[in-house]
N, C-alpha and C. Protein backbone atom coordinates (compact mmCIF):
# COMPACT_ATOMS: atom_id res chain seq x y z
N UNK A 1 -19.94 -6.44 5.33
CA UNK A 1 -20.83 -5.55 6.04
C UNK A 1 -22.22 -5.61 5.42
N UNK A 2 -22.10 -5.60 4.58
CA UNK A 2 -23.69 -5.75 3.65
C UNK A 2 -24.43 -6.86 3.96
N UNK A 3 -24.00 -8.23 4.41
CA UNK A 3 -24.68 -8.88 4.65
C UNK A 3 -25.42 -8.99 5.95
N UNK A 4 -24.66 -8.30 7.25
CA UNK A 4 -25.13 -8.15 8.47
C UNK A 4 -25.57 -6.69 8.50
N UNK A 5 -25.84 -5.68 7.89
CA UNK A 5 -26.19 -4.76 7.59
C UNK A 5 -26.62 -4.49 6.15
N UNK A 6 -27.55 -5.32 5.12
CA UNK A 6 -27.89 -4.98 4.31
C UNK A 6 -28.71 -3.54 4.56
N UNK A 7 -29.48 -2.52 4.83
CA UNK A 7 -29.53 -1.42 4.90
C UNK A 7 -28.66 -0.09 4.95
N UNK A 8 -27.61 -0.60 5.30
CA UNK A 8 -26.65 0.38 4.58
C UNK A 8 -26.21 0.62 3.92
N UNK A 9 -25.53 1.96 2.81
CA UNK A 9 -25.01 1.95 1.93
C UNK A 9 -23.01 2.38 2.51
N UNK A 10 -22.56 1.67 1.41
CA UNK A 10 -21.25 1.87 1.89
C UNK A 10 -20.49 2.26 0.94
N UNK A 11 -19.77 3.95 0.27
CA UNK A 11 -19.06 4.49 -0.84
C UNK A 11 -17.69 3.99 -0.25
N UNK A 12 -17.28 3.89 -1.49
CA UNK A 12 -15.33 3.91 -1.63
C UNK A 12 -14.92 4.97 -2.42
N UNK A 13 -14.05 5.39 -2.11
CA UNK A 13 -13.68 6.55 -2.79
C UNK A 13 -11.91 6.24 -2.57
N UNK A 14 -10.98 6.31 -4.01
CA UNK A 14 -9.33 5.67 -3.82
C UNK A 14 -8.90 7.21 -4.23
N UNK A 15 -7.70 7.45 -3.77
CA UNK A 15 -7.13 8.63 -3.69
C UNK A 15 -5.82 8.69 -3.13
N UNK A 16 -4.11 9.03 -3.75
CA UNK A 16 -3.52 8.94 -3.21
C UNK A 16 -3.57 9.85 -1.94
N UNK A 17 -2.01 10.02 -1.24
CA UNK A 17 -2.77 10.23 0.44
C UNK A 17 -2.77 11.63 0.40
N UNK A 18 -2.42 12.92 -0.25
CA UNK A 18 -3.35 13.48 -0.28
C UNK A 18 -4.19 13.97 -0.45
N UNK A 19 -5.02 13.38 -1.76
CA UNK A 19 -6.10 13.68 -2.83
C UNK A 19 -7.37 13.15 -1.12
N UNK A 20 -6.39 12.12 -0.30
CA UNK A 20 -7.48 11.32 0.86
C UNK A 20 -7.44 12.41 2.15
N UNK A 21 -6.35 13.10 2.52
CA UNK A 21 -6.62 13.83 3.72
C UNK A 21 -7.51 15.06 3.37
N UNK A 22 -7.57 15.95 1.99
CA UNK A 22 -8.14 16.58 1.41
C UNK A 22 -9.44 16.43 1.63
N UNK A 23 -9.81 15.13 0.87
CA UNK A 23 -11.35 14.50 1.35
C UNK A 23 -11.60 14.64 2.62
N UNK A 24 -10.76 14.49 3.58
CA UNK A 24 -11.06 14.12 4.91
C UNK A 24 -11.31 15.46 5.64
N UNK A 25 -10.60 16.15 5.29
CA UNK A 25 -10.37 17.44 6.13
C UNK A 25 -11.46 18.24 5.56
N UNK A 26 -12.44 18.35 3.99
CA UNK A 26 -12.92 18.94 3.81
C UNK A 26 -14.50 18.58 3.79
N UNK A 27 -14.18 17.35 4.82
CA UNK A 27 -15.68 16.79 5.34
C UNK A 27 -16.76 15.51 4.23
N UNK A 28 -15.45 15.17 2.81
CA UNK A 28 -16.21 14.66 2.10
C UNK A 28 -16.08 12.80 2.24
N UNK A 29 -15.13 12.70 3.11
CA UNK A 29 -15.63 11.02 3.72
C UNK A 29 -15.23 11.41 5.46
N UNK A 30 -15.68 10.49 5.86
CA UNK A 30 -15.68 10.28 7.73
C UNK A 30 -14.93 9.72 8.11
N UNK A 31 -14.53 8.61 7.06
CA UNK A 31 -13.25 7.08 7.37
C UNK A 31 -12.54 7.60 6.57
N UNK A 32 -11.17 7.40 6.93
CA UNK A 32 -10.07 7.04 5.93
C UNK A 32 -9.04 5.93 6.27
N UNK A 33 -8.67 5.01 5.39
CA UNK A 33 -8.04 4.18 5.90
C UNK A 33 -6.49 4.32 4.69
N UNK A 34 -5.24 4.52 5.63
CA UNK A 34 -4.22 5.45 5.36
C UNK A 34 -3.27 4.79 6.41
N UNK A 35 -2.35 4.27 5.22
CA UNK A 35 -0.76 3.54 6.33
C UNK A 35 0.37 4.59 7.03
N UNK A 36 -0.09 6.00 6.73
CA UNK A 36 0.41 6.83 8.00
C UNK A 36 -0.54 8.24 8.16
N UNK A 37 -0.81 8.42 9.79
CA UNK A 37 -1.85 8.91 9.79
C UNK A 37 -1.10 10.56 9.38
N UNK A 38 -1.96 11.43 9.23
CA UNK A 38 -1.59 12.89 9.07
C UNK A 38 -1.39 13.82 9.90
N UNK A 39 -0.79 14.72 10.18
CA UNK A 39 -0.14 15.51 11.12
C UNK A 39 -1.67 16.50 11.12
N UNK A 40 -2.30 16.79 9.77
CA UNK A 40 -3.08 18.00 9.90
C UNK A 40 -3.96 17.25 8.81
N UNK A 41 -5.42 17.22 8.96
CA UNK A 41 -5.60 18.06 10.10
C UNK A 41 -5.92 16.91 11.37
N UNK A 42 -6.59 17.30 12.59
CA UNK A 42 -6.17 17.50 13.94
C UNK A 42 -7.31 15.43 13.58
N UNK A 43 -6.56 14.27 13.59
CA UNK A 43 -7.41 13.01 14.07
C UNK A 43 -7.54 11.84 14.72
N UNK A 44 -8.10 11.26 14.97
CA UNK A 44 -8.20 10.22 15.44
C UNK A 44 -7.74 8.76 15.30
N UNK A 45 -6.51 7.88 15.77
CA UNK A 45 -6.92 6.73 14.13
C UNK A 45 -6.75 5.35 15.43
N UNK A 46 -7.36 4.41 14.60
CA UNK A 46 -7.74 2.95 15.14
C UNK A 46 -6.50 2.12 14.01
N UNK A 47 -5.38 1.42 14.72
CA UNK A 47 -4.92 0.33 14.45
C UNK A 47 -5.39 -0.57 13.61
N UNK A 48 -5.71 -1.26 12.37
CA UNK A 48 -6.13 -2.23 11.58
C UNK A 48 -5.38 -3.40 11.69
N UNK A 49 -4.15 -3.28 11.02
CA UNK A 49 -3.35 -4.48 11.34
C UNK A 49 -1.95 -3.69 10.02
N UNK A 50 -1.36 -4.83 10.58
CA UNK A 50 0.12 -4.44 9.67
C UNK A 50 0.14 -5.12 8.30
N UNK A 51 0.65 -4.63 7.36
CA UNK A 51 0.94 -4.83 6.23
C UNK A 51 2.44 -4.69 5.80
N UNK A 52 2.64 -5.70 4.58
CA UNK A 52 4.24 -5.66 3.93
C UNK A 52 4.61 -5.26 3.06
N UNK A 53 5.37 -4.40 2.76
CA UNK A 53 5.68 -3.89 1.26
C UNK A 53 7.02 -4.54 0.84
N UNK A 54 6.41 -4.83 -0.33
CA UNK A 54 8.03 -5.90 -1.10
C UNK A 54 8.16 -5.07 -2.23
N UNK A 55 9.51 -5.67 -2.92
CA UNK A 55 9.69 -5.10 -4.29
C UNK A 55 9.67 -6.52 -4.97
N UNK A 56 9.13 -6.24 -6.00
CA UNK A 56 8.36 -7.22 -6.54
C UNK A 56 8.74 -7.50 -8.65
N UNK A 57 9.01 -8.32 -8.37
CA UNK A 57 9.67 -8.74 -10.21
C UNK A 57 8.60 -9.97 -10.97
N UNK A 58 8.84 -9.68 -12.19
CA UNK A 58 8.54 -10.86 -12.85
C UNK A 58 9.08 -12.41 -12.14
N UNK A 59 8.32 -13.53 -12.29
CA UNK A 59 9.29 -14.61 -11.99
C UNK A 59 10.62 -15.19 -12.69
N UNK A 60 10.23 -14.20 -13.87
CA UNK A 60 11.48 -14.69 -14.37
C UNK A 60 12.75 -13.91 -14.81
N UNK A 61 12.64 -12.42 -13.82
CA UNK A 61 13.32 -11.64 -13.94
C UNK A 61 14.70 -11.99 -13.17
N UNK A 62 16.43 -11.42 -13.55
CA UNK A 62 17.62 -11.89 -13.72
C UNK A 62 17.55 -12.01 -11.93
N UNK A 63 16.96 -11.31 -11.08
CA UNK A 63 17.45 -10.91 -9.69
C UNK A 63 16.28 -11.51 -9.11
N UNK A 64 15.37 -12.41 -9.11
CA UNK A 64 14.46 -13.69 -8.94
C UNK A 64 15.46 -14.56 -8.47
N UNK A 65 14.97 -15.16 -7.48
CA UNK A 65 15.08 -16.81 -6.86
C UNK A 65 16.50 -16.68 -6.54
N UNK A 66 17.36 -15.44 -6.63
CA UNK A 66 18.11 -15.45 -5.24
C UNK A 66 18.13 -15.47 -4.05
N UNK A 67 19.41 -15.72 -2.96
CA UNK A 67 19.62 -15.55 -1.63
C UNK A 67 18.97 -13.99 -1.10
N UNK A 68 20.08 -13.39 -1.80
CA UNK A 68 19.85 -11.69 -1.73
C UNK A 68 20.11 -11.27 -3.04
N UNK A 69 20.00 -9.62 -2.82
CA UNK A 69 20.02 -9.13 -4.04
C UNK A 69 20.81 -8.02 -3.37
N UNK A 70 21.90 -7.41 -4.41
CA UNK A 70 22.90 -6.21 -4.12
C UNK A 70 22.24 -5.18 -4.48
N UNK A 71 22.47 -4.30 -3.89
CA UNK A 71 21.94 -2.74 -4.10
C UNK A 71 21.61 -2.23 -5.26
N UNK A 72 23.30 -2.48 -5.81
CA UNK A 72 23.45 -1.69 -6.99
C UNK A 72 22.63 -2.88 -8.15
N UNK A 73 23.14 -3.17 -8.00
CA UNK A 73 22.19 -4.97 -9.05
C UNK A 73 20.60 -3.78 -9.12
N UNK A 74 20.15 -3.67 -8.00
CA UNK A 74 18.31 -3.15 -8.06
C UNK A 74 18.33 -1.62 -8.28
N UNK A 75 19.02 -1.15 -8.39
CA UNK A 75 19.53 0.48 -8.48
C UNK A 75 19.35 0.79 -9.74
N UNK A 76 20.04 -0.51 -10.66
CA UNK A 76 20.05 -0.31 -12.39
C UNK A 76 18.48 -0.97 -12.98
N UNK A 77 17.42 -1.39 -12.05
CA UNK A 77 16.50 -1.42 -12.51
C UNK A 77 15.35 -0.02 -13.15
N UNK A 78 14.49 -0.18 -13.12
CA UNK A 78 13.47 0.88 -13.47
C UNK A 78 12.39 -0.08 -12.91
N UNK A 79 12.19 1.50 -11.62
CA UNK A 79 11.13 1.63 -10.53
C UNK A 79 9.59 2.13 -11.00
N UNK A 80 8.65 1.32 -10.93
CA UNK A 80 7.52 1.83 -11.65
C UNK A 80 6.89 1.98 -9.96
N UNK A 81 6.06 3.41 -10.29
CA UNK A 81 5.60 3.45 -9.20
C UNK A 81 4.05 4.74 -9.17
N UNK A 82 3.50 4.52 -8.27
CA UNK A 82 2.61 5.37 -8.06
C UNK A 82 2.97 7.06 -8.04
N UNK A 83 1.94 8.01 -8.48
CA UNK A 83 2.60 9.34 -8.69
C UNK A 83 2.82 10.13 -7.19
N UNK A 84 3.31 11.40 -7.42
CA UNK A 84 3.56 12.18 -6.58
C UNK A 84 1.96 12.24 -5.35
N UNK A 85 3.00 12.10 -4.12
CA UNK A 85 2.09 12.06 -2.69
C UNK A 85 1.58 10.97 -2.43
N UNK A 86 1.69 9.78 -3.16
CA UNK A 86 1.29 8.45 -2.93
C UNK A 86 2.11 8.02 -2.22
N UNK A 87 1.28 7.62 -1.18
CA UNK A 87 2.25 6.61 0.41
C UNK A 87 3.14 5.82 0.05
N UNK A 88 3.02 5.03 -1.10
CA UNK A 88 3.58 4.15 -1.62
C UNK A 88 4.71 4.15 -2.28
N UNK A 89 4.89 5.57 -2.93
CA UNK A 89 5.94 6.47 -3.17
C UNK A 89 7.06 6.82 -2.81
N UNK A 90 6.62 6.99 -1.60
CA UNK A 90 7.15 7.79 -0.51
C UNK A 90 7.77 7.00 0.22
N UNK A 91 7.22 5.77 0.50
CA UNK A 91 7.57 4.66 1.48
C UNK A 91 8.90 3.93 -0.35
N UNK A 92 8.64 4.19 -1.57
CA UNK A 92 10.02 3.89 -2.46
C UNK A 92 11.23 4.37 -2.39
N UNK A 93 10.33 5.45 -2.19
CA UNK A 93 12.05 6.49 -2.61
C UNK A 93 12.49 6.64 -1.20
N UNK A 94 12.10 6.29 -0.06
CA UNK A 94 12.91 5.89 1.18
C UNK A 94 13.47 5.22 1.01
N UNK A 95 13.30 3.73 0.71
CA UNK A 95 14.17 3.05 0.71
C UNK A 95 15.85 3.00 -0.63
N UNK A 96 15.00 3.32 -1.39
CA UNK A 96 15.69 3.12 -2.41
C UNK A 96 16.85 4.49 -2.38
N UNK A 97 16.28 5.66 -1.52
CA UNK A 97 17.81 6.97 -1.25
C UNK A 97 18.25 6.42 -0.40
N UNK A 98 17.54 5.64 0.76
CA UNK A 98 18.43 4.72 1.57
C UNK A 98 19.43 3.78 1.30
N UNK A 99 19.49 2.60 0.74
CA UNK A 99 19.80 1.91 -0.07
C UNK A 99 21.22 2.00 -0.92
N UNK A 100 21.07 3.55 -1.91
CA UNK A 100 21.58 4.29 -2.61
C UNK A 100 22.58 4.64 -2.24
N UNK A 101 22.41 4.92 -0.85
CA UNK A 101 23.50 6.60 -0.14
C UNK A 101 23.62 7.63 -1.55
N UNK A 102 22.40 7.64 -1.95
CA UNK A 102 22.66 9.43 -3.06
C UNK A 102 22.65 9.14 -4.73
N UNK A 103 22.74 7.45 -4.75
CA UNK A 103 23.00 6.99 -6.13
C UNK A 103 21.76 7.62 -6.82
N UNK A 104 21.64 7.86 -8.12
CA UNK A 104 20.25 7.74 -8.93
C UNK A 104 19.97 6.69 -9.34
N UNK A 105 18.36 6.29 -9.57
CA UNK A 105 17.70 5.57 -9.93
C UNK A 105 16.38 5.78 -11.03
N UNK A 106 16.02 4.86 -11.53
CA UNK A 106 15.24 5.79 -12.90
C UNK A 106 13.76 5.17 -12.23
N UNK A 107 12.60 6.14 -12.17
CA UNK A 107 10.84 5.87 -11.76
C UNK A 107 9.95 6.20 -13.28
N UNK A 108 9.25 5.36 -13.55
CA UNK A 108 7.94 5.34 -14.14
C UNK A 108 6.87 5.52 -13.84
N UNK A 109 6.28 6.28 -13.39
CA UNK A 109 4.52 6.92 -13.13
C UNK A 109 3.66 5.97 -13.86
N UNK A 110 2.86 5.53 -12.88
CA UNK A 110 2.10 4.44 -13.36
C UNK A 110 0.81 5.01 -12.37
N UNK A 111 -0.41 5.32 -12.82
CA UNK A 111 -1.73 5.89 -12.08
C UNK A 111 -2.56 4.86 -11.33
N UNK A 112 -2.27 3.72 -11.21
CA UNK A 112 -2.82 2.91 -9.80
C UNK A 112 -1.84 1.27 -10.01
N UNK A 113 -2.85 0.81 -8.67
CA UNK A 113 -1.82 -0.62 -8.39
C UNK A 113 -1.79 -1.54 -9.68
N UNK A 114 -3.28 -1.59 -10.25
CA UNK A 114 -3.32 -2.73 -11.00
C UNK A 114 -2.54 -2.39 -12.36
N UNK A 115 -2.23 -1.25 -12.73
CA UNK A 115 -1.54 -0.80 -13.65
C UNK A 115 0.02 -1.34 -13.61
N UNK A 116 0.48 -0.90 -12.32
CA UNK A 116 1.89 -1.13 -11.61
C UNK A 116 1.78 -3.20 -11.80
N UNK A 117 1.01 -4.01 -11.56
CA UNK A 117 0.93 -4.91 -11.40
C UNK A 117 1.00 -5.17 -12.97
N UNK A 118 0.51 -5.05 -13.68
CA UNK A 118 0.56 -5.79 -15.24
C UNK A 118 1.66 -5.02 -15.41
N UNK A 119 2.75 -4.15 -15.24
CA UNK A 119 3.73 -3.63 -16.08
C UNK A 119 4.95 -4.13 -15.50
N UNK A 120 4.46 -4.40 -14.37
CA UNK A 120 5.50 -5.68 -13.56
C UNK A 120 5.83 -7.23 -14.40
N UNK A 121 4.68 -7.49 -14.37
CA UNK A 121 4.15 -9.05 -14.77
C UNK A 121 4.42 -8.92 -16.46
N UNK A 122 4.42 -8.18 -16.95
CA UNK A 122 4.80 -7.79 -18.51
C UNK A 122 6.37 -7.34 -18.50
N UNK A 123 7.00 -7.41 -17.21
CA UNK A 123 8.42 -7.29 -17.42
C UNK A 123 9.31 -5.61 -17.56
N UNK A 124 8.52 -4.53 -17.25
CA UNK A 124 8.34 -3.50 -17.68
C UNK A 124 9.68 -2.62 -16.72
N UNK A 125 9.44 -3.88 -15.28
CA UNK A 125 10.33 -2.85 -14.41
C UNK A 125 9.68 -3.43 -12.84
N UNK A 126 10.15 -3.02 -12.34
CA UNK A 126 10.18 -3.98 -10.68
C UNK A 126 9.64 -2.73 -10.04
N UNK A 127 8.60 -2.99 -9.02
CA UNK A 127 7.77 -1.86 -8.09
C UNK A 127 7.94 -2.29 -6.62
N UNK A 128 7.71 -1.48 -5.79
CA UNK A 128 7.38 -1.59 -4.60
C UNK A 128 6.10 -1.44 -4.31
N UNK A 129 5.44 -2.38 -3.47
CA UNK A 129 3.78 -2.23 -3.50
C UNK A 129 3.26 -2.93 -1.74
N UNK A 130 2.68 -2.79 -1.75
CA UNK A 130 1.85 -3.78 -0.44
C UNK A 130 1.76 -5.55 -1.13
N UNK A 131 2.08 -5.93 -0.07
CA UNK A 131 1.87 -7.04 -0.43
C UNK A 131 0.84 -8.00 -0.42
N UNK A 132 0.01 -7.12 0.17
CA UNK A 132 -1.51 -7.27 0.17
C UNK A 132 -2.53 -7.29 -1.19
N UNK A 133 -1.85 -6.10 -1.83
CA UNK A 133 -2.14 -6.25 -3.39
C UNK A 133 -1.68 -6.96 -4.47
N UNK A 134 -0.50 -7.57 -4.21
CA UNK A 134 0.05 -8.57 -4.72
C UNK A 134 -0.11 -10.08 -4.19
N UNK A 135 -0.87 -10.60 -3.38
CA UNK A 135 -1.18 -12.02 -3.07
C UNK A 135 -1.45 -12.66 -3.89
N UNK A 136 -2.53 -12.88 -4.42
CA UNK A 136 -2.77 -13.37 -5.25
C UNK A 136 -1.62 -13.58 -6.45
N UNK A 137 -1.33 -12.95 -6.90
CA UNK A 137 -0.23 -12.67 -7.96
C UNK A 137 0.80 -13.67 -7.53
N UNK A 138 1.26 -12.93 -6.28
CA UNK A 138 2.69 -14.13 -5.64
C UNK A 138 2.34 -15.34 -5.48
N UNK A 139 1.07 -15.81 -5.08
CA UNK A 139 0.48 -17.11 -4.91
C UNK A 139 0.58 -18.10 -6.22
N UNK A 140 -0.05 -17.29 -6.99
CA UNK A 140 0.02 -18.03 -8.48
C UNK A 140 1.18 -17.93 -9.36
N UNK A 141 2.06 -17.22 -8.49
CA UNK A 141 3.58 -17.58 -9.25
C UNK A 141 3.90 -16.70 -10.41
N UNK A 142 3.24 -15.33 -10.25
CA UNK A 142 2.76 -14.75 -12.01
C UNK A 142 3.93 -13.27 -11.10
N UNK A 143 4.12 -12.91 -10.09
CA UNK A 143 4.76 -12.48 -9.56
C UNK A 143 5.98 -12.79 -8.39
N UNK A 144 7.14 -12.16 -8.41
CA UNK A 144 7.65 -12.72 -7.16
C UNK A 144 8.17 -11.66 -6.24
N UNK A 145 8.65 -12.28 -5.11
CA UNK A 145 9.15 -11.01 -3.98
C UNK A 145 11.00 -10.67 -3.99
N UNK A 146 11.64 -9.38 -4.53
CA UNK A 146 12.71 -10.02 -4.61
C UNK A 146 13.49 -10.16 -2.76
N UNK A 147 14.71 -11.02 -3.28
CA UNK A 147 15.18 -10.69 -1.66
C UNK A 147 15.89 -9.33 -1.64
N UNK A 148 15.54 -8.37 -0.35
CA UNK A 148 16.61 -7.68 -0.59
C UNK A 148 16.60 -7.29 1.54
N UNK A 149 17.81 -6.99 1.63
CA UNK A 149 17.86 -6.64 3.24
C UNK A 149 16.82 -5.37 2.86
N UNK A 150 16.92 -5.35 4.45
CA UNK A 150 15.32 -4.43 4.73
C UNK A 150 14.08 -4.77 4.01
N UNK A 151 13.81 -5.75 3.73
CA UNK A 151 12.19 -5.80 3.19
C UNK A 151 11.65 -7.49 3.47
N UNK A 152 10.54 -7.18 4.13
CA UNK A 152 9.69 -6.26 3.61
C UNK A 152 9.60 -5.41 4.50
N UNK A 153 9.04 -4.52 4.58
CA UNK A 153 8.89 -3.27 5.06
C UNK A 153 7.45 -3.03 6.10
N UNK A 154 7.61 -3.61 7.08
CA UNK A 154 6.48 -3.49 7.72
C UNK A 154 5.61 -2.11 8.51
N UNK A 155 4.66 -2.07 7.61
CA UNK A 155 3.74 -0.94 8.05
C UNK A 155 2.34 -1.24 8.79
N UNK A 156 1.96 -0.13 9.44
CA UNK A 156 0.45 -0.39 9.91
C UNK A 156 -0.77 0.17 9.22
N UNK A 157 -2.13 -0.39 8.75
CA UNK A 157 -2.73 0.45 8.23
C UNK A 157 -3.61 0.77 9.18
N UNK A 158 -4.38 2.28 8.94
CA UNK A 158 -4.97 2.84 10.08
C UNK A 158 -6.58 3.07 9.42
N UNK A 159 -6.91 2.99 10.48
CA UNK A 159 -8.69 3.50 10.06
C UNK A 159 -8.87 5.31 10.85
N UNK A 160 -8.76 6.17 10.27
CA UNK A 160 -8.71 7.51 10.68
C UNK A 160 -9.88 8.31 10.53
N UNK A 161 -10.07 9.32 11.65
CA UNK A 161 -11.17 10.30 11.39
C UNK A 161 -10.79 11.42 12.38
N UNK A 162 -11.60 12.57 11.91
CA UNK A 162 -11.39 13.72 12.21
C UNK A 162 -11.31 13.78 13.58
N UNK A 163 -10.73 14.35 14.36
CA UNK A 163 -11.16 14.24 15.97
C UNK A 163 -12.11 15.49 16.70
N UNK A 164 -12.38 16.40 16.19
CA UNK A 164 -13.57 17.30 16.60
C UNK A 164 -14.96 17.09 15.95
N UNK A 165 -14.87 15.87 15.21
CA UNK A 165 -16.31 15.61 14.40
C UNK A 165 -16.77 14.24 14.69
N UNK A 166 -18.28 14.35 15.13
CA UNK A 166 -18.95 13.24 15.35
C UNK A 166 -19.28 12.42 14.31
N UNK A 167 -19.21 11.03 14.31
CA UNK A 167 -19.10 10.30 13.24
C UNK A 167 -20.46 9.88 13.40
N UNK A 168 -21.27 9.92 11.95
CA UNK A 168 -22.37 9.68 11.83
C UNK A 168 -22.55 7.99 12.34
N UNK A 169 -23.74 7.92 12.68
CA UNK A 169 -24.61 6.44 12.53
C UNK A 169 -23.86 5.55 12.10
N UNK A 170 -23.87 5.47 11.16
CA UNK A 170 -23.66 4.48 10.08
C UNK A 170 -21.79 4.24 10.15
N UNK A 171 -21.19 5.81 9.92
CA UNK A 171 -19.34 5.64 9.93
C UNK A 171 -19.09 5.05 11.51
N UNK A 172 -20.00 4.90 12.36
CA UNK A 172 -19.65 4.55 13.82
C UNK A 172 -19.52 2.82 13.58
N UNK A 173 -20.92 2.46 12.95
CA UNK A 173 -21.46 1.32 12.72
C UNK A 173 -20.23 0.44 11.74
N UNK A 174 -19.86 1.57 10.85
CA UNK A 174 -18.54 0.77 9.91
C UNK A 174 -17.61 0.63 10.88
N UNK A 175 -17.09 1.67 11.67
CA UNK A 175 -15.51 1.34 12.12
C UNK A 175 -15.63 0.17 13.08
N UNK A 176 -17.00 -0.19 14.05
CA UNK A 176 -17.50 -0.83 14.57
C UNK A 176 -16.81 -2.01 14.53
N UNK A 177 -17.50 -2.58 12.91
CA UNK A 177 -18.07 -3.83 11.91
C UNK A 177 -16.14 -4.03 11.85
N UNK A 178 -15.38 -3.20 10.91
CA UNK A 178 -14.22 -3.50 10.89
C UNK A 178 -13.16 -3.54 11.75
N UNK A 179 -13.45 -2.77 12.70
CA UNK A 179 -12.31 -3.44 14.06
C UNK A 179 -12.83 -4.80 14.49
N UNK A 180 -13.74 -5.22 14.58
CA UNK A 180 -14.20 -6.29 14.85
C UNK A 180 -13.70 -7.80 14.08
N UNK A 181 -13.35 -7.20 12.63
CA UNK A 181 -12.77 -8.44 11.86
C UNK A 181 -10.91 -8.38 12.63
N UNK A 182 -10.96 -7.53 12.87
CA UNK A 182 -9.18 -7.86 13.05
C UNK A 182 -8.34 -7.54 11.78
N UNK A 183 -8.66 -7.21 11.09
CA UNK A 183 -7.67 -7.60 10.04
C UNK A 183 -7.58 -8.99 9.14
N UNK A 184 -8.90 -9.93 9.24
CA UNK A 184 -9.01 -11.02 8.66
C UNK A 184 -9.59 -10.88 7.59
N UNK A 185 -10.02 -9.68 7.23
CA UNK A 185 -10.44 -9.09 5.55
C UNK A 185 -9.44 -9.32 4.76
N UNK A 186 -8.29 -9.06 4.80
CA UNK A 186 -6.74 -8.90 4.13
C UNK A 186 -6.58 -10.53 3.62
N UNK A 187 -6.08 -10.79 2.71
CA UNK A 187 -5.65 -11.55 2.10
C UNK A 187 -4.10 -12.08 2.65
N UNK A 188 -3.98 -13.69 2.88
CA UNK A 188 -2.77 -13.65 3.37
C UNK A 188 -1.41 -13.70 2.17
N UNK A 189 -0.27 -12.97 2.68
CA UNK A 189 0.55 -12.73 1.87
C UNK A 189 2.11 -13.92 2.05
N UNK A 190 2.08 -14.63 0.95
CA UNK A 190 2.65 -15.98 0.64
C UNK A 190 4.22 -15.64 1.31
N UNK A 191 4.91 -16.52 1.66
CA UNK A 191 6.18 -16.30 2.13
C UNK A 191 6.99 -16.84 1.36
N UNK A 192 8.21 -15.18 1.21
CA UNK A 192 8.67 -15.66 0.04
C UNK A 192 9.99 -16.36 0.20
């Protein structure tokens, strides 16, 4: 955007999802871009494109470069994962009470992706993540995807805004600029 719009300025602001509807609802960003939109408050959201969530190991972890992987086999791991209200979370411990039927499983709080990514890659414990944030990683072989039924987990990410509030100039001009790429911003994610 900066280059076909150098005159604008463009903030990021990261927040799990609801440190982000918070923001949103209390008028302090216009965009939010959020893989499920919110019930409250009352918005709008534009389609981006879909994304994959894998669970993801060292390459040289015991349940690597199988066919599949058994439940219980990934059950006795340790789940590192983003904290409480993180989409990403939420979209774990679905699968994994799914998975389970009720079994326990042990989670590590880890405060963002790239954190979750070196404690992976350091062997620390297997995460569930987008696989969008892991490309690179899986590409260069420093990460892998494990097999397991149901995954990856296909989600949509959304570009959202309030629906009784006019979006300034400029947030019109962004959502504009990015529906327009399609989803060719995203990094492609290696097949595993």
């Amino acid at each position: 955007m900066k280059r076909s719009h150098p005159e604008i300025e463009v903030g990021l602001r990261v927040g799990n999802r609801e440190e982000i509807i918070d923001m949103l609802s209390k008028g302090g960003i216009e965009l939010a871009i959020m893989g499920r939109p919110p019930v409250s408050p009352a918005n709008v959201c534009d389609e981006l494109r879909e994304h994959p969530y894998l669970v993801i190991a060292p390459p040289d972890h015991p349940l690597a470069g199988r066919k599949r992987t058994d439940p219980d086999e990934l059950l006795g791991e340790t789940f590192l994962c983003r904290e409480e209200g993180s989409g990403s979370r939420i979209l774990m411990i679905g699968y994994l009470d799914r998975i389970g039927e009720g079994r326990p499983y042990r989670i590590v709080e880890m405060g963002t992706n790239a954190t979750i990514k070196q404690a992976v890659m350091a062997g620390l414990g297997v995460a569930a993540i987008s696989g969008h944030t892991v490309a690179p990683e899986l590409e260069a072989g420093r990460l892998v995807a494990l097999p397991l039924a149901g995954m990856p987990i296909m989600r949509t990410w959304y570009l959202i805004r309030l629906a009784e509030t006019e979006m300034s100039p400029v947030a019109a001009e962004f959502r504009r600029f990015l529906l327009d790429l399609g989803g060719d911003y995203l990094p492609k994610v290696p097949a595993g």
